[in-house]
PDB file of N, CA and C in Angstrom:
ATOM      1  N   UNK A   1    -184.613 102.372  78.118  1.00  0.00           N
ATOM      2  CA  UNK A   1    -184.581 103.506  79.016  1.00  0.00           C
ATOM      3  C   UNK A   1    -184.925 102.984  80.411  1.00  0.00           C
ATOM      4  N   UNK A   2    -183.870 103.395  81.353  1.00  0.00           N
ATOM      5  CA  UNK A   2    -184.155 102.867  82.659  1.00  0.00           C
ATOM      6  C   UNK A   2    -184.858 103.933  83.496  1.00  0.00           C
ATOM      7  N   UNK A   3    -184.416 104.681  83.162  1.00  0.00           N
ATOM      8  CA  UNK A   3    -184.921 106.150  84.054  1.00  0.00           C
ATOM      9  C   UNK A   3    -185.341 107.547  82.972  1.00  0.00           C
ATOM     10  N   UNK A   4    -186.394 107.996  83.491  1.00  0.00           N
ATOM     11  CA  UNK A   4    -186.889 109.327  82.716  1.00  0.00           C
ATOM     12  C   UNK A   4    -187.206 110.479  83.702  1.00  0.00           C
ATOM     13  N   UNK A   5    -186.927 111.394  83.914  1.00  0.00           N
ATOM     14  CA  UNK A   5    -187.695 112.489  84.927  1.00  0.00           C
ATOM     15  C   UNK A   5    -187.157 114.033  84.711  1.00  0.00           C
ATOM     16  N   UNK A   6    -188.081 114.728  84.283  1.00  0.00           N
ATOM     17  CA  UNK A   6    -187.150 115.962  83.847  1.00  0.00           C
ATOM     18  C   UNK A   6    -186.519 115.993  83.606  1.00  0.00           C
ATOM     19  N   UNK A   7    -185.372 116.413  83.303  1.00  0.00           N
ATOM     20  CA  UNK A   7    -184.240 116.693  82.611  1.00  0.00           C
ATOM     21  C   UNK A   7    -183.208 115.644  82.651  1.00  0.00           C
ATOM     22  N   UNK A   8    -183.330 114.351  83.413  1.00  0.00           N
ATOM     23  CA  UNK A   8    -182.873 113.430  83.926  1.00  0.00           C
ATOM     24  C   UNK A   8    -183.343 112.553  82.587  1.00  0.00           C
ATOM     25  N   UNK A   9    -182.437 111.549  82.499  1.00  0.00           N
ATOM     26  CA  UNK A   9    -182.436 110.563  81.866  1.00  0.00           C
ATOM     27  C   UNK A   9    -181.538 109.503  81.727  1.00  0.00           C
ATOM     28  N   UNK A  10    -181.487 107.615  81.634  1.00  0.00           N
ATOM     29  CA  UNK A  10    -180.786 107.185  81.833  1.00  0.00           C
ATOM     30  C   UNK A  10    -180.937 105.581  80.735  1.00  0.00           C
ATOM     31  N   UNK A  11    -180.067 105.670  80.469  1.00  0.00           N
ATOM     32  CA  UNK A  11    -180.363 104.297  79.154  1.00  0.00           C
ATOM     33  C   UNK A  11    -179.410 102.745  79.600  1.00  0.00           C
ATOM     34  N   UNK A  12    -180.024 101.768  79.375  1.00  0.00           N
ATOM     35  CA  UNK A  12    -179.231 100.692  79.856  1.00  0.00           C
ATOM     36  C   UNK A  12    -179.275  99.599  79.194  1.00  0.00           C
ATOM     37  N   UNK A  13    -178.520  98.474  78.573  1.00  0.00           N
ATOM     38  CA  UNK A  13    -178.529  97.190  77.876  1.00  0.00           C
ATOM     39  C   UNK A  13    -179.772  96.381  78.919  1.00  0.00           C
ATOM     40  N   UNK A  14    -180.319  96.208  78.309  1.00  0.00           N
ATOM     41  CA  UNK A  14    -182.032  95.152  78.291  1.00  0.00           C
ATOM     42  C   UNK A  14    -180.897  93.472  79.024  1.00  0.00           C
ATOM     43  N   UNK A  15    -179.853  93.783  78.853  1.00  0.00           N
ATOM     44  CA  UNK A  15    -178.888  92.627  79.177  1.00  0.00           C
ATOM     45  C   UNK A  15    -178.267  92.984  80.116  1.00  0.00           C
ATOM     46  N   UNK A  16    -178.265  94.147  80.646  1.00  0.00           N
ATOM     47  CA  UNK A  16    -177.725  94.886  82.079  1.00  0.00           C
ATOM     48  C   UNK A  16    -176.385  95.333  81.827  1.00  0.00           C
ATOM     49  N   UNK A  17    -175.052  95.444  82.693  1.00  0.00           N
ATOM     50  CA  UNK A  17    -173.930  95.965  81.774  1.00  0.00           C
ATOM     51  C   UNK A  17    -173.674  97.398  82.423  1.00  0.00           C
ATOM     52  N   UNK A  18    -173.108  98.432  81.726  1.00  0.00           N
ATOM     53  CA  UNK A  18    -173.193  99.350  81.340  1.00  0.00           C
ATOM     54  C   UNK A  18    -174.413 100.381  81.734  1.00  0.00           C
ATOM     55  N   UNK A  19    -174.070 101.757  82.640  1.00  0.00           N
ATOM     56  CA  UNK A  19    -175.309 102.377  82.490  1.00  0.00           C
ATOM     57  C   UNK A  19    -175.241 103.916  82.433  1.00  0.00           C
ATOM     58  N   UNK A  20    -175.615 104.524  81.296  1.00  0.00           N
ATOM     59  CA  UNK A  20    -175.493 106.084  80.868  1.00  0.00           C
ATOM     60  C   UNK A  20    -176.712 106.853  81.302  1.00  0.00           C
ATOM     61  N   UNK A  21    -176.311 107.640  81.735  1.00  0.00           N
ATOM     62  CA  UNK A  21    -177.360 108.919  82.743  1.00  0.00           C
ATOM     63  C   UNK A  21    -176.582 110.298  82.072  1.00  0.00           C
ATOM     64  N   UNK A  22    -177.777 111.216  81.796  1.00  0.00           N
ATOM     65  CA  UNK A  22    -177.540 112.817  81.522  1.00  0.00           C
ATOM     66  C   UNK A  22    -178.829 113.290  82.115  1.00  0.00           C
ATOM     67  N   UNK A  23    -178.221 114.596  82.114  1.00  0.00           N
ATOM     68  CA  UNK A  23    -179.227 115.302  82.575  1.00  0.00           C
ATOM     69  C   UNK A  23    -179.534 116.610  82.171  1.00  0.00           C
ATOM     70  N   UNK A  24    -179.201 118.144  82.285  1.00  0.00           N
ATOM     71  CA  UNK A  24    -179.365 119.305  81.891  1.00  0.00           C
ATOM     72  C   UNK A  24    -178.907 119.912  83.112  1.00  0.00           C
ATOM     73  N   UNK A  25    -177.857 120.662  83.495  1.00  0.00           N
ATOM     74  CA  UNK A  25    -177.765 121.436  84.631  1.00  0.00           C
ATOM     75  C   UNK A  25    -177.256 122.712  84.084  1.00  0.00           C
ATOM     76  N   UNK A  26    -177.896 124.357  85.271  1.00  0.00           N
ATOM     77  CA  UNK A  26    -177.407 125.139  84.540  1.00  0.00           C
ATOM     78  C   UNK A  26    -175.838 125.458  85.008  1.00  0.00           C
ATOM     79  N   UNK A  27    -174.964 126.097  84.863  1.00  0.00           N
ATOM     80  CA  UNK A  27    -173.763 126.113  84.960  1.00  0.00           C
ATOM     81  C   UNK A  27    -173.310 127.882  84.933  1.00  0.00           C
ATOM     82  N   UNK A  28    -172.355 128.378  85.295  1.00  0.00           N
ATOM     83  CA  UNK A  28    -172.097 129.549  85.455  1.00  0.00           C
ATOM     84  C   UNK A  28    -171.077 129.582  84.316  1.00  0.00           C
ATOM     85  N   UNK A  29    -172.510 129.859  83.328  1.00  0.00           N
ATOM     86  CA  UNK A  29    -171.970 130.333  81.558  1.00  0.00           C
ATOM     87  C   UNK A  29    -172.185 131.429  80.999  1.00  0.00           C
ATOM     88  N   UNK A  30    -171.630 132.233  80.615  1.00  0.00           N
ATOM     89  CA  UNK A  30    -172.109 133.071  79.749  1.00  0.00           C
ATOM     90  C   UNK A  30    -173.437 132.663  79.075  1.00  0.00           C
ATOM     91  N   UNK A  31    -174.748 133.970  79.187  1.00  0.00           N
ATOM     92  CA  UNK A  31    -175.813 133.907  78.390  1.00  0.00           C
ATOM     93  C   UNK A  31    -176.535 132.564  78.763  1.00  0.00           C
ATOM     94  N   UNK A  32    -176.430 132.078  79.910  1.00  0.00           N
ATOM     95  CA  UNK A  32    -177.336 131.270  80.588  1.00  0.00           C
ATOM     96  C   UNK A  32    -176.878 129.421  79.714  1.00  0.00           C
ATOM     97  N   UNK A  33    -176.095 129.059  79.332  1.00  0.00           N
ATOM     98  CA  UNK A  33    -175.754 128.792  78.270  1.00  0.00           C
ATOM     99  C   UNK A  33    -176.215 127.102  79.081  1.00  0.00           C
ATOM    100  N   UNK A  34    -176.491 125.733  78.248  1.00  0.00           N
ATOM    101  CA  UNK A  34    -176.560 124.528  78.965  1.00  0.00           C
ATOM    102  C   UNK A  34    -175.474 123.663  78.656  1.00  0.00           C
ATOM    103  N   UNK A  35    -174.941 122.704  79.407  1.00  0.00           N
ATOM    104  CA  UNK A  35    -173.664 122.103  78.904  1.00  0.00           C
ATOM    105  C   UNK A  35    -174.276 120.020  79.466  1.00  0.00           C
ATOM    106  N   UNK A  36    -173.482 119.259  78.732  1.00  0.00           N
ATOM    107  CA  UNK A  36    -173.830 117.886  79.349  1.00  0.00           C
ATOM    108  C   UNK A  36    -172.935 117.938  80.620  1.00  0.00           C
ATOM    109  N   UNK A  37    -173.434 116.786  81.360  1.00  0.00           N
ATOM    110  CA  UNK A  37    -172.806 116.321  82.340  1.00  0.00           C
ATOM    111  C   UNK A  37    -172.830 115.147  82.586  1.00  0.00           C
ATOM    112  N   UNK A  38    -171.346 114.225  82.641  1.00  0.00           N
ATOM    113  CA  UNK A  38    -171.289 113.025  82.588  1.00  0.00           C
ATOM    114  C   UNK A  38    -170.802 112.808  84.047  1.00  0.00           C
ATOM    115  N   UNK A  39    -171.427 111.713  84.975  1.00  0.00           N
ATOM    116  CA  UNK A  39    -171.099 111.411  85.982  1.00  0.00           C
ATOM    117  C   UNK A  39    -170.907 109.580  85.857  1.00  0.00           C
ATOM    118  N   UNK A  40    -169.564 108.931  85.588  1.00  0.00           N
ATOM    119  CA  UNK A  40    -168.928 107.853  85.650  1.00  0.00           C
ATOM    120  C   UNK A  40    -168.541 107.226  87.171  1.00  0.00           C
ATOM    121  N   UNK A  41    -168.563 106.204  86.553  1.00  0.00           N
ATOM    122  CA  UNK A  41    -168.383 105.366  88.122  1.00  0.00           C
ATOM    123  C   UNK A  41    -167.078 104.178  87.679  1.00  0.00           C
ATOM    124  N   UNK A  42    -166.307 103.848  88.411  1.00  0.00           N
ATOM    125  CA  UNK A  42    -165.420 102.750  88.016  1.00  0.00           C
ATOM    126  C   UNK A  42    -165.271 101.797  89.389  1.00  0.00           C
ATOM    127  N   UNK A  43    -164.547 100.818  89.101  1.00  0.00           N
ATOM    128  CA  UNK A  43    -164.158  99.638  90.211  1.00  0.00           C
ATOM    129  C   UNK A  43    -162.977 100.155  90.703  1.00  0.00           C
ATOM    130  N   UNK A  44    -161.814 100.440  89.889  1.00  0.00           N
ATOM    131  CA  UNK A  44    -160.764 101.224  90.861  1.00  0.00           C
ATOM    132  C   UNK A  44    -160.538 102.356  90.006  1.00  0.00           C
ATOM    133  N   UNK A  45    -161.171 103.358  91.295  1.00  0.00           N
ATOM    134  CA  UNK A  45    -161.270 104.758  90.979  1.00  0.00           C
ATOM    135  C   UNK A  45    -159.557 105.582  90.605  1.00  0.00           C
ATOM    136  N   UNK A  46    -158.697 104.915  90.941  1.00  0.00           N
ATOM    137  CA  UNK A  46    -157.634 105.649  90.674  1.00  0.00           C
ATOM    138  C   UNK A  46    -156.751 105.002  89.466  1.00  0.00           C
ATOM    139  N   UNK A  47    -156.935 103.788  88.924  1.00  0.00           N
ATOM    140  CA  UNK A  47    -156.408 103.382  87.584  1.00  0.00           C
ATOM    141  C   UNK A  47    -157.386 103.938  86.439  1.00  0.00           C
ATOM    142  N   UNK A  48    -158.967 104.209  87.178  1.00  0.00           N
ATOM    143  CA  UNK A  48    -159.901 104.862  86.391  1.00  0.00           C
ATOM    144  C   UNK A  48    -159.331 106.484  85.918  1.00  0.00           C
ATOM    145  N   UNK A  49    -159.157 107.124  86.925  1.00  0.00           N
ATOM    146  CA  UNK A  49    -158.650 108.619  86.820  1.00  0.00           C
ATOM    147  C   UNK A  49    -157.419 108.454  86.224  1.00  0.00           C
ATOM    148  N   UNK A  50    -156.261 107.799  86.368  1.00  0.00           N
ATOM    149  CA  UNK A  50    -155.228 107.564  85.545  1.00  0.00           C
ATOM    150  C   UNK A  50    -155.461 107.715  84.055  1.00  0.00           C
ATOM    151  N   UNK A  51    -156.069 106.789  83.737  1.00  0.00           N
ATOM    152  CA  UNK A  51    -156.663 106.743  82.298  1.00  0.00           C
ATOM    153  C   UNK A  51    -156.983 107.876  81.933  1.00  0.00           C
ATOM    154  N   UNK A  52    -158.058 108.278  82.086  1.00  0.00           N
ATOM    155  CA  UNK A  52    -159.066 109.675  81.538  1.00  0.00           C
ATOM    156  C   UNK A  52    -157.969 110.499  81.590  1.00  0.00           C
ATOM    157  N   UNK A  53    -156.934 111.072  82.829  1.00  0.00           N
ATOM    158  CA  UNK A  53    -156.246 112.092  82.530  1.00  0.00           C
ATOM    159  C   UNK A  53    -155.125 111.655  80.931  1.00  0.00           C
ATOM    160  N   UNK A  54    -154.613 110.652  81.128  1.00  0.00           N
ATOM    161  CA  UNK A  54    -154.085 109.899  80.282  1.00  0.00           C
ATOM    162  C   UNK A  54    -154.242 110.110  79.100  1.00  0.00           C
ATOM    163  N   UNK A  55    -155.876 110.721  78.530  1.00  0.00           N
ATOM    164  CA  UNK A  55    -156.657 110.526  77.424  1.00  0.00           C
ATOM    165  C   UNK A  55    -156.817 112.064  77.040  1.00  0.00           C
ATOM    166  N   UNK A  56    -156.365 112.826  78.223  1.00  0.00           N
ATOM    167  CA  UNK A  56    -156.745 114.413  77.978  1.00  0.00           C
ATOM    168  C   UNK A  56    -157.215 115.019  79.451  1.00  0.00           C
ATOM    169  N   UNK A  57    -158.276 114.705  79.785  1.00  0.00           N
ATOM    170  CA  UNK A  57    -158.542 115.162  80.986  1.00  0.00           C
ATOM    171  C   UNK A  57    -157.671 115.916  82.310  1.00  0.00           C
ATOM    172  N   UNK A  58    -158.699 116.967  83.093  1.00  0.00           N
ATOM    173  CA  UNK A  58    -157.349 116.880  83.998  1.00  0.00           C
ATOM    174  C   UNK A  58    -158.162 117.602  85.495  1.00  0.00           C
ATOM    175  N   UNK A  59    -157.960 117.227  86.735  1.00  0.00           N
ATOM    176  CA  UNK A  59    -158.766 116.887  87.794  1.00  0.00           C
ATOM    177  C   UNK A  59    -158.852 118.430  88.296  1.00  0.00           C
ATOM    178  N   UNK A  60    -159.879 118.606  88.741  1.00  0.00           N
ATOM    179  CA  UNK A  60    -160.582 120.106  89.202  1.00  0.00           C
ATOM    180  C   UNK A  60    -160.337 120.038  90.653  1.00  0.00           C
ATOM    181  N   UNK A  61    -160.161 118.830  91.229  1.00  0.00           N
ATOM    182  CA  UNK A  61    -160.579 118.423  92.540  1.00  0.00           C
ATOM    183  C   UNK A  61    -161.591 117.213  93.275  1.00  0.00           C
ATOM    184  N   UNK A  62    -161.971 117.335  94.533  1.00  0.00           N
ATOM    185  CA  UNK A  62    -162.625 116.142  94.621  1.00  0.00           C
ATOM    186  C   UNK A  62    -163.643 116.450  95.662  1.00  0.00           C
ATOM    187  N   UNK A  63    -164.520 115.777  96.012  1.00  0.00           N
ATOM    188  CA  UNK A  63    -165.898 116.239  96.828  1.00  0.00           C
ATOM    189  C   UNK A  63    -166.022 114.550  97.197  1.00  0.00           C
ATOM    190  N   UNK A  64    -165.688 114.851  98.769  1.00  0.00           N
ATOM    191  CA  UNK A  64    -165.386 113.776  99.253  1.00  0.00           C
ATOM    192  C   UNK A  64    -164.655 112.317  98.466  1.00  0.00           C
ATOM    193  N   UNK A  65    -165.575 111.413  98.055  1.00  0.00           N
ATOM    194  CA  UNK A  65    -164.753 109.963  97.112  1.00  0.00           C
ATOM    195  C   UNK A  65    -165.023 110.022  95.558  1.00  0.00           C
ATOM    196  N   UNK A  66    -165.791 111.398  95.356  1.00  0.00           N
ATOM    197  CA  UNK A  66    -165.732 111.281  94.305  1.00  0.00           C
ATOM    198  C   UNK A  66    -164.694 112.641  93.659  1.00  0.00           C
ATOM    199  N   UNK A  67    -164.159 112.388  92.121  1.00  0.00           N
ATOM    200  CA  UNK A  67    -163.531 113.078  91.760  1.00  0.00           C
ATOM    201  C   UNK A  67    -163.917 113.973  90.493  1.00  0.00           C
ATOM    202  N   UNK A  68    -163.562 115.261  90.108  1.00  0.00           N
ATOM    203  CA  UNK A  68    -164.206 116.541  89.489  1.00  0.00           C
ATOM    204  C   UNK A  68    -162.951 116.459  89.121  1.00  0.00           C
ATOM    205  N   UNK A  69    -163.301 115.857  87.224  1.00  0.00           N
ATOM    206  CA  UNK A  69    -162.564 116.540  85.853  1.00  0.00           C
ATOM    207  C   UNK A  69    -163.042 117.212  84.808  1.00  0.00           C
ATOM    208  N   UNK A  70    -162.511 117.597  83.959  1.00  0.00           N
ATOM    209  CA  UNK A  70    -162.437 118.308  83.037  1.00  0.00           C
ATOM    210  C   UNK A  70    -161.855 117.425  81.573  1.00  0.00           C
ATOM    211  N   UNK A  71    -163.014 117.540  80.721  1.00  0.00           N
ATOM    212  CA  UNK A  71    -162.081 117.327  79.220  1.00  0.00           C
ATOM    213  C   UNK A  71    -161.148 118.495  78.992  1.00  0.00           C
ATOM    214  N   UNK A  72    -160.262 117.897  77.583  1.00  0.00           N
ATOM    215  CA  UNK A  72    -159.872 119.289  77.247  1.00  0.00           C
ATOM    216  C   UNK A  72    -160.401 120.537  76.947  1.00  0.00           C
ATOM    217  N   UNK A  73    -162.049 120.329  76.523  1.00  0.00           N
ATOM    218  CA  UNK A  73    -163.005 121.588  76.441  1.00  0.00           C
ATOM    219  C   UNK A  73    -163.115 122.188  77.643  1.00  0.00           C
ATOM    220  N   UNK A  74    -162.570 121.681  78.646  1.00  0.00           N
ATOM    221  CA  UNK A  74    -163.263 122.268  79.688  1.00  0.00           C
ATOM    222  C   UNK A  74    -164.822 121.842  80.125  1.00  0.00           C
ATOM    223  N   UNK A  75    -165.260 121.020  79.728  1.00  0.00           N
ATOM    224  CA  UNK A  75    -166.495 120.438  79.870  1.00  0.00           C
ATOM    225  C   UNK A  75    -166.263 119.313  81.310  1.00  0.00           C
ATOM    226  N   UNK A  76    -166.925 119.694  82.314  1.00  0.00           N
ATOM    227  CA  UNK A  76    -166.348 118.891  83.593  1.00  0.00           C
ATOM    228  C   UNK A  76    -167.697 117.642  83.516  1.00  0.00           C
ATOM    229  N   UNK A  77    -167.210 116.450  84.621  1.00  0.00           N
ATOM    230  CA  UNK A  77    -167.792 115.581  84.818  1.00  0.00           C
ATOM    231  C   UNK A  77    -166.807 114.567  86.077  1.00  0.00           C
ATOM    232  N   UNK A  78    -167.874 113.885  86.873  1.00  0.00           N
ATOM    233  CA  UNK A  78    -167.066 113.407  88.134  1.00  0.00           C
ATOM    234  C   UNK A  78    -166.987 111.845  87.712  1.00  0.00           C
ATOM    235  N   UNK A  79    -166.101 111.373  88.613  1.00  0.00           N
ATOM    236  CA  UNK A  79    -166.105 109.754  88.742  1.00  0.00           C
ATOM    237  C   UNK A  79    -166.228 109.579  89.923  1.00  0.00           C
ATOM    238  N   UNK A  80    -166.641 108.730  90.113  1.00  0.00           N
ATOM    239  CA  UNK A  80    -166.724 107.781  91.515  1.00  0.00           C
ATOM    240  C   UNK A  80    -166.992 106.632  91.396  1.00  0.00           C
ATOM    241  N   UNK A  81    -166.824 106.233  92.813  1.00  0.00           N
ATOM    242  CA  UNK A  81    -166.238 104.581  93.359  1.00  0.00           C
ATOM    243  C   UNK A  81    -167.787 103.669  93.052  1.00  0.00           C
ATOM    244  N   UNK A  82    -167.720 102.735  92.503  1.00  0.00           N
ATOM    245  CA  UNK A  82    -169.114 101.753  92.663  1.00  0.00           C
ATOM    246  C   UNK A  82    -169.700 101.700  93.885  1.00  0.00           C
TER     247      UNK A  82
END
């Protein structure tokens, strides 16, 4: 565990690599409801977004360099640039 803080949390290879962060945010759900949120990062952000849509996904939009998708649940999460 690299990071812990309220609702925040973040896990990482002891060998470096790879690094997964969640957190808890509330979201405009029915019945107050909580959902994950994955925020990804890639080296090239647009063969990155290629892919994911590729896989299902499909883009909400973008907030400045980073970009806002959607699985097929509808479950959103952004990518951005390293």
């Amino acid at each position: 565990m690299v990071w812990e803080q309220g609702l925040q949390t973040a896990i990482q290879s002891p060998l470096g690599g790879t690094k997964l962060s969640w957190d808890v945010r509330e979201r405009d759900r029915p019945y107050g409801s909580k959902q994950q949120w994955f925020d990804l990062v890639a080296d090239d952000l647009a063969v990155e977004n290629e892919r994911l849509v590729g896989l299902g996904a499909f883009s909400l939009g973008a907030e400045g360099e980073t970009v806002v998708l959607a699985d097929p649940g509808g479950n959103r999460f952004t990518l951005s640039p390293l």
